[in-house]
PDB file of N, CA and C in Angstrom:
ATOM      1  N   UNK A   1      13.298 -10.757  -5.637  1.00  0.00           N
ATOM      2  CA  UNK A   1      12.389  -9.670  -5.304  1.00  0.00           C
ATOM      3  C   UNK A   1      11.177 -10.281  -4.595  1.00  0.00           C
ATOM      4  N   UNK A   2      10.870  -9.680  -3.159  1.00  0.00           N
ATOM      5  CA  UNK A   2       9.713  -9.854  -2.568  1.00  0.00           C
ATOM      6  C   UNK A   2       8.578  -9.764  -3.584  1.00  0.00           C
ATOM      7  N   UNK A   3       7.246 -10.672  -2.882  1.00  0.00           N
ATOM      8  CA  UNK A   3       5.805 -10.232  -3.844  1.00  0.00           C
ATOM      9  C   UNK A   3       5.440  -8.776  -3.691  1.00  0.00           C
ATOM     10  N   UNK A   4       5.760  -7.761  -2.173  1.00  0.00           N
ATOM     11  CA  UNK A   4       5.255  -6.535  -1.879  1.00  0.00           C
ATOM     12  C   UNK A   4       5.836  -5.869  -3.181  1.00  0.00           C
ATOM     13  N   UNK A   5       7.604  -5.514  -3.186  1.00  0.00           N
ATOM     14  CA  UNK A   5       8.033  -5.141  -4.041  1.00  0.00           C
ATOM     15  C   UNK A   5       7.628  -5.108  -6.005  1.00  0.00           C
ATOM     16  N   UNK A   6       7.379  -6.519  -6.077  1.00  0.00           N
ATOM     17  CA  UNK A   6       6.899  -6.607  -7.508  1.00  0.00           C
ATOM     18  C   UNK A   6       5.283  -6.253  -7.878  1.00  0.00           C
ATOM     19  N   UNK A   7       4.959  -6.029  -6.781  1.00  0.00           N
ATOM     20  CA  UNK A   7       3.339  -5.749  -6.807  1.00  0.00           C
ATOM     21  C   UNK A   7       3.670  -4.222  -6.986  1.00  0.00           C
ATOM     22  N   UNK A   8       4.181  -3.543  -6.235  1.00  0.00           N
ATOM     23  CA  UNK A   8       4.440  -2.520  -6.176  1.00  0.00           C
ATOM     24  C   UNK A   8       5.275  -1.891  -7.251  1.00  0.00           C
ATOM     25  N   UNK A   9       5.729  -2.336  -7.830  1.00  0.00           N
ATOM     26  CA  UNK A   9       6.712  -1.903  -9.546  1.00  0.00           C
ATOM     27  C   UNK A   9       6.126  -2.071 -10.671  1.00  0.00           C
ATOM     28  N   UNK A  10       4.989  -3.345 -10.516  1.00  0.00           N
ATOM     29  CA  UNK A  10       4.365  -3.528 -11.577  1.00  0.00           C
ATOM     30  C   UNK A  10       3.030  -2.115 -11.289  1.00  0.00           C
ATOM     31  N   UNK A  11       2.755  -1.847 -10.448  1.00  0.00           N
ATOM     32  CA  UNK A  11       1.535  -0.875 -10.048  1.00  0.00           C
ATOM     33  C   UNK A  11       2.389   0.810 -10.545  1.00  0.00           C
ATOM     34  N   UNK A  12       3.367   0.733  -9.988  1.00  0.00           N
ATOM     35  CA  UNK A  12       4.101   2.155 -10.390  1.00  0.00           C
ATOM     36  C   UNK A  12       4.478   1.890 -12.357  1.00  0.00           C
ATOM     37  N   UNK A  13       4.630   0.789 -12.569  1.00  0.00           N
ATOM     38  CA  UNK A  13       4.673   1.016 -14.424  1.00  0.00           C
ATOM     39  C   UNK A  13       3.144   1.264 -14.909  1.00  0.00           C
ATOM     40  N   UNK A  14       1.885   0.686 -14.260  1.00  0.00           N
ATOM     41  CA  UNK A  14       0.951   0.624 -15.067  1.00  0.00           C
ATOM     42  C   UNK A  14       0.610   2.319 -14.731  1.00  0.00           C
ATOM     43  N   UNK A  15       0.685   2.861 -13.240  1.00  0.00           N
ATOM     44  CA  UNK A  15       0.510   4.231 -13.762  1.00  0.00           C
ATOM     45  C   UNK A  15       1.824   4.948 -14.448  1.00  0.00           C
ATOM     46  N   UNK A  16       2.402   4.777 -14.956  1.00  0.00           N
ATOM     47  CA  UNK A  16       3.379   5.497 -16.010  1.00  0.00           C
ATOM     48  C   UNK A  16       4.322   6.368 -15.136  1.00  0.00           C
ATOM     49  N   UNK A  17       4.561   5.610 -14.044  1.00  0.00           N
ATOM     50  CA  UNK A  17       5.711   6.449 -13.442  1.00  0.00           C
ATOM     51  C   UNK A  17       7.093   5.644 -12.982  1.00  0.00           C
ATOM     52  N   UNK A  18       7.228   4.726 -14.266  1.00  0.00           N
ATOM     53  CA  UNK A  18       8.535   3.692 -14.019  1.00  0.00           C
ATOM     54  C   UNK A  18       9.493   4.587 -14.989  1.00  0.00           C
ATOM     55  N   UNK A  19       9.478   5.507 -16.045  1.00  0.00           N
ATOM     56  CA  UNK A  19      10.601   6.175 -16.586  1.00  0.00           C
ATOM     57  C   UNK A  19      10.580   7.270 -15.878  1.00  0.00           C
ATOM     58  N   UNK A  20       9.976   7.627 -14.962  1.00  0.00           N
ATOM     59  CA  UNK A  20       9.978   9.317 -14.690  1.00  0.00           C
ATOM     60  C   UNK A  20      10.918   9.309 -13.168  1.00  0.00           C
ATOM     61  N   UNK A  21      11.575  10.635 -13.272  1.00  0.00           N
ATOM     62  CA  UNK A  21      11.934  10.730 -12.237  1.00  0.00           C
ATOM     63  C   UNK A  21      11.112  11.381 -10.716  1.00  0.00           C
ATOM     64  N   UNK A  22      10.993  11.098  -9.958  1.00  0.00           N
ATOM     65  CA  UNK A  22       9.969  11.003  -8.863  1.00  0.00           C
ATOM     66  C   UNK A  22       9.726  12.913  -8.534  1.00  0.00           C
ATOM     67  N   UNK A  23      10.653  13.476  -8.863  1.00  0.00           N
ATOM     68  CA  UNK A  23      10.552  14.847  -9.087  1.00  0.00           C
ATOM     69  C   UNK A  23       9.940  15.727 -10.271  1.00  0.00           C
ATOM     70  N   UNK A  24       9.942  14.902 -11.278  1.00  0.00           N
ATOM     71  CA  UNK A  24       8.820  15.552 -12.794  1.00  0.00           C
ATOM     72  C   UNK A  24       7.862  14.487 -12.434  1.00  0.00           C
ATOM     73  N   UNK A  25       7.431  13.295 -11.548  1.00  0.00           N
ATOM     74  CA  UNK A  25       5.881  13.136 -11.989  1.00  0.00           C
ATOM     75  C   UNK A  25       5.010  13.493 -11.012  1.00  0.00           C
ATOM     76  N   UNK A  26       4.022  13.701 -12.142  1.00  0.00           N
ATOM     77  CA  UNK A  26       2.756  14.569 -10.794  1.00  0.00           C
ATOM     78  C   UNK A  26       2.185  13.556 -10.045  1.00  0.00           C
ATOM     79  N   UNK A  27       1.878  14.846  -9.270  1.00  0.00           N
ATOM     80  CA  UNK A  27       1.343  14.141  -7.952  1.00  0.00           C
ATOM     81  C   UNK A  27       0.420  13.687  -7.449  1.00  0.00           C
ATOM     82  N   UNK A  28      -0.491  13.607  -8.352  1.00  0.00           N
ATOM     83  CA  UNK A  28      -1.890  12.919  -7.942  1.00  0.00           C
ATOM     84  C   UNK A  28      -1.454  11.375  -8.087  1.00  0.00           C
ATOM     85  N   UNK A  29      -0.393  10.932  -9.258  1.00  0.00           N
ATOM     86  CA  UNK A  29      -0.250   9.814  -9.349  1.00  0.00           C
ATOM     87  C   UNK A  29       0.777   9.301  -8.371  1.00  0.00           C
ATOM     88  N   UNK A  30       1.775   9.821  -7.973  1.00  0.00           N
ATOM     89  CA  UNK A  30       2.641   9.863  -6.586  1.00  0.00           C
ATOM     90  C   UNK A  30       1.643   9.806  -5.846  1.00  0.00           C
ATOM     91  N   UNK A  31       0.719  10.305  -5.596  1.00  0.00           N
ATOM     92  CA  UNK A  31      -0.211  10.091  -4.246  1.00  0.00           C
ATOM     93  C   UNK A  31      -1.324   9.161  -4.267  1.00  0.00           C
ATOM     94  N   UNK A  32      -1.502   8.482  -5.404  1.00  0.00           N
ATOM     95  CA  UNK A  32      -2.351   7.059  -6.168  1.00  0.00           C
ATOM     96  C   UNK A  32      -1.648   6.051  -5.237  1.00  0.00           C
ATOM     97  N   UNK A  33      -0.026   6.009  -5.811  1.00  0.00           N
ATOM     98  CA  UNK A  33       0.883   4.846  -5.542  1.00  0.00           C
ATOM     99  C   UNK A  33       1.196   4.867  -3.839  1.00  0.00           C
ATOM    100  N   UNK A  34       1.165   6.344  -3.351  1.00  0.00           N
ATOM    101  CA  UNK A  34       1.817   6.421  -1.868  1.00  0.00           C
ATOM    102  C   UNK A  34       0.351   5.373  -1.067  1.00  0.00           C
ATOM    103  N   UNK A  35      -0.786   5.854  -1.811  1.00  0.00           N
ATOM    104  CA  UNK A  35      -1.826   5.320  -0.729  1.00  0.00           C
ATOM    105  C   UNK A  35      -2.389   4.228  -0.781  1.00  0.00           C
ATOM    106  N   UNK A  36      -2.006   3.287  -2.160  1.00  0.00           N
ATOM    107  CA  UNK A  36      -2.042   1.901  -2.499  1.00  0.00           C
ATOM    108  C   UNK A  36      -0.583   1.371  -1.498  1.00  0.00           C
ATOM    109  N   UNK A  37       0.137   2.117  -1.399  1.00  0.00           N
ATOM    110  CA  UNK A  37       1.716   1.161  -0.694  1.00  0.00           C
ATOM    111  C   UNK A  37       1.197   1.554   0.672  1.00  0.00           C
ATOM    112  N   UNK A  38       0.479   2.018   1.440  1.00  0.00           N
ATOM    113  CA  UNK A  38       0.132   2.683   2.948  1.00  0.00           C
ATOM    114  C   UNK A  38      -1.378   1.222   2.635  1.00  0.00           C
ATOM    115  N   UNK A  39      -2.118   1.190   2.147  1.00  0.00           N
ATOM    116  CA  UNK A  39      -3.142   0.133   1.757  1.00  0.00           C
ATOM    117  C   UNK A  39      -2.429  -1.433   2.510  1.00  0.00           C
ATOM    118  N   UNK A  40      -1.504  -1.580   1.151  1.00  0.00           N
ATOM    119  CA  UNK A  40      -0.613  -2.634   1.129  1.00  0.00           C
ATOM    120  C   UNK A  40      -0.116  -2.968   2.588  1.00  0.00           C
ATOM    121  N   UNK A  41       0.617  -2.132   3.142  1.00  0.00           N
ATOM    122  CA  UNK A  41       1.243  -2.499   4.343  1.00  0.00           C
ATOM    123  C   UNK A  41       0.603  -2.432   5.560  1.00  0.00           C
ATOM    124  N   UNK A  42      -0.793  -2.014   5.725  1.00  0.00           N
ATOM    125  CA  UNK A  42      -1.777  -2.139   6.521  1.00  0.00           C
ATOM    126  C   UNK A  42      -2.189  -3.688   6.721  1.00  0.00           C
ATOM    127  N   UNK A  43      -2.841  -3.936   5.633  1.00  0.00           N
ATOM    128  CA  UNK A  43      -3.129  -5.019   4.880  1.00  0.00           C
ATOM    129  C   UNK A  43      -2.122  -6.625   5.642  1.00  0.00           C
ATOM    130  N   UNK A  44      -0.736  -5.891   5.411  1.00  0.00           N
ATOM    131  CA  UNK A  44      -0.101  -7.054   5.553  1.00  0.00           C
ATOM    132  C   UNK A  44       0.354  -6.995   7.166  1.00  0.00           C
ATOM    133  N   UNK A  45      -0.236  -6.090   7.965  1.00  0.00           N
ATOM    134  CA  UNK A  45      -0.171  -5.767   9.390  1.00  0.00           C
ATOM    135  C   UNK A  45       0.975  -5.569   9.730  1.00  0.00           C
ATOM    136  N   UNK A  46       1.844  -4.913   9.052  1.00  0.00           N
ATOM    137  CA  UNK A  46       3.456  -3.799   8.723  1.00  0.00           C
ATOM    138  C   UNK A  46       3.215  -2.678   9.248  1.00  0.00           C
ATOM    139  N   UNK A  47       1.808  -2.188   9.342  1.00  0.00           N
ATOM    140  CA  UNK A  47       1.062  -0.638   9.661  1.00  0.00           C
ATOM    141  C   UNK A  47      -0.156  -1.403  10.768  1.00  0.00           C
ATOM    142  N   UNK A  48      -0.413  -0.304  11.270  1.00  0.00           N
ATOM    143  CA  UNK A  48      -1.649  -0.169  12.649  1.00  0.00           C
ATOM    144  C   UNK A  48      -2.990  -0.044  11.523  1.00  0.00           C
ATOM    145  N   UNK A  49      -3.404  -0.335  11.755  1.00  0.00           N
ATOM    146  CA  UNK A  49      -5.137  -0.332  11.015  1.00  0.00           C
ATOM    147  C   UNK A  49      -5.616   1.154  11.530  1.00  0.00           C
ATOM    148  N   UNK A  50      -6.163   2.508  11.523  1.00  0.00           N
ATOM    149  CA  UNK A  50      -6.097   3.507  11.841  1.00  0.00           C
ATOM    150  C   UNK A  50      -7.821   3.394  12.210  1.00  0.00           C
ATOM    151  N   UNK A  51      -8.207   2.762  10.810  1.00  0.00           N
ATOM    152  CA  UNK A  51      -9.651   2.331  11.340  1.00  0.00           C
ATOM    153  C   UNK A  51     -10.032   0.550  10.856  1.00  0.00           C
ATOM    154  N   UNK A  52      -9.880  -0.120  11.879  1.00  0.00           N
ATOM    155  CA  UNK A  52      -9.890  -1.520  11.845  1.00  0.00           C
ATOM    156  C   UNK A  52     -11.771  -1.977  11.879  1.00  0.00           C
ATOM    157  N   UNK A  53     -12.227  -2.488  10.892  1.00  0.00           N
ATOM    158  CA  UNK A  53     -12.891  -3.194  10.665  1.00  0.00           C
ATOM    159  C   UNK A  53     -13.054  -4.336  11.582  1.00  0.00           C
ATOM    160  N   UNK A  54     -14.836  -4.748  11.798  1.00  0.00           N
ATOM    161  CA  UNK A  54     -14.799  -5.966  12.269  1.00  0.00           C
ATOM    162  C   UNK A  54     -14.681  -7.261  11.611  1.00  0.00           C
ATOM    163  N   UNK A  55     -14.105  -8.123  11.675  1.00  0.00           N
ATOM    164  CA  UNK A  55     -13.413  -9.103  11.060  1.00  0.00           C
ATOM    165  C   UNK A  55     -12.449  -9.021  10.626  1.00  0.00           C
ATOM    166  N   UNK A  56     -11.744  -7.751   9.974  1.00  0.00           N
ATOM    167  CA  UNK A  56     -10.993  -7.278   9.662  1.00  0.00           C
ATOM    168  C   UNK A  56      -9.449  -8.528   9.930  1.00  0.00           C
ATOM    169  N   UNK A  57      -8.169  -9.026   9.375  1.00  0.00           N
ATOM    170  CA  UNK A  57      -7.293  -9.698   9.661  1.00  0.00           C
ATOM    171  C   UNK A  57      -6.747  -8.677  10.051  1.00  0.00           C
ATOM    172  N   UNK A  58      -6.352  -7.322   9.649  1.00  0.00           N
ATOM    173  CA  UNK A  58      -5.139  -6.705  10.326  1.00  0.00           C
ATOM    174  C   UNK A  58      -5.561  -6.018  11.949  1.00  0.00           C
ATOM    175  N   UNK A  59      -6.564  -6.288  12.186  1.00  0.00           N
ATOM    176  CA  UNK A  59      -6.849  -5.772  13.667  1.00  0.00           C
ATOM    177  C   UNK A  59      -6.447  -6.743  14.354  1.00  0.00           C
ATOM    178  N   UNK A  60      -5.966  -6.856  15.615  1.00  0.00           N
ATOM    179  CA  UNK A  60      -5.906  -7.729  16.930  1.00  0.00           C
ATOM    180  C   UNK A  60      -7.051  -8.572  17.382  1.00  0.00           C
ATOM    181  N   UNK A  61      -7.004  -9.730  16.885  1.00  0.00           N
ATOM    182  CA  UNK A  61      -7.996 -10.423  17.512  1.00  0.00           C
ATOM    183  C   UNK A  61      -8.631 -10.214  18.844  1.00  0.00           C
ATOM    184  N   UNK A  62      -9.905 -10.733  19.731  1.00  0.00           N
ATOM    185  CA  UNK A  62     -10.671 -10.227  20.435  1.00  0.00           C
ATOM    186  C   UNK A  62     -10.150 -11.443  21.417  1.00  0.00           C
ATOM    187  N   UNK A  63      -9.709 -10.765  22.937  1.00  0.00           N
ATOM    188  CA  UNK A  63      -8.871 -11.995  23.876  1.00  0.00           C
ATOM    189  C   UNK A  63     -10.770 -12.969  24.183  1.00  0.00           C
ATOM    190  N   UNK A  64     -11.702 -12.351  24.277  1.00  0.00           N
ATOM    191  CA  UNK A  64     -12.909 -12.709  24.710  1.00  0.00           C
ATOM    192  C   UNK A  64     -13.666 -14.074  24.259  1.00  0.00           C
ATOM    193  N   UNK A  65     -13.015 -14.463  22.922  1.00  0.00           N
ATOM    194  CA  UNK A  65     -13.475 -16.198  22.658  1.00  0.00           C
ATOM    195  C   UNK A  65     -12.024 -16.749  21.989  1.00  0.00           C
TER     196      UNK A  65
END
């Protein structure tokens, strides 16, 4: 198992949605985990930065120095 993956299983047990089926658990916590895994894959520059920070690693470096 990748680190994304186990980061991500251990984060879906601590909010209490590793016995539930993805259809009985609510959705604030489905939408906790969707926007920590959208976080995550930004992060790891898998996703576009929507709003990229300066210094930021997942933005495109600057061709200018």
């Amino acid at each position: 198992m990748d680190e994304l993956a186990r980061h991500l299983s251990l984060r879906a047990r601590q909010l209490g949605l590793a016995d539930l089926l993805p259809a009985d658990a609510p959705a604030d916590l489905l939408a906790e985990l969707a926007r920590e895994t959208l976080q995550e894959l930004i992060a790891r520059g898998l996703l576009p930065d929507p709003d990229p920070a300066v210094g930021c690693w997942s933005a495109p470096r600057s061709e200018l120095h």
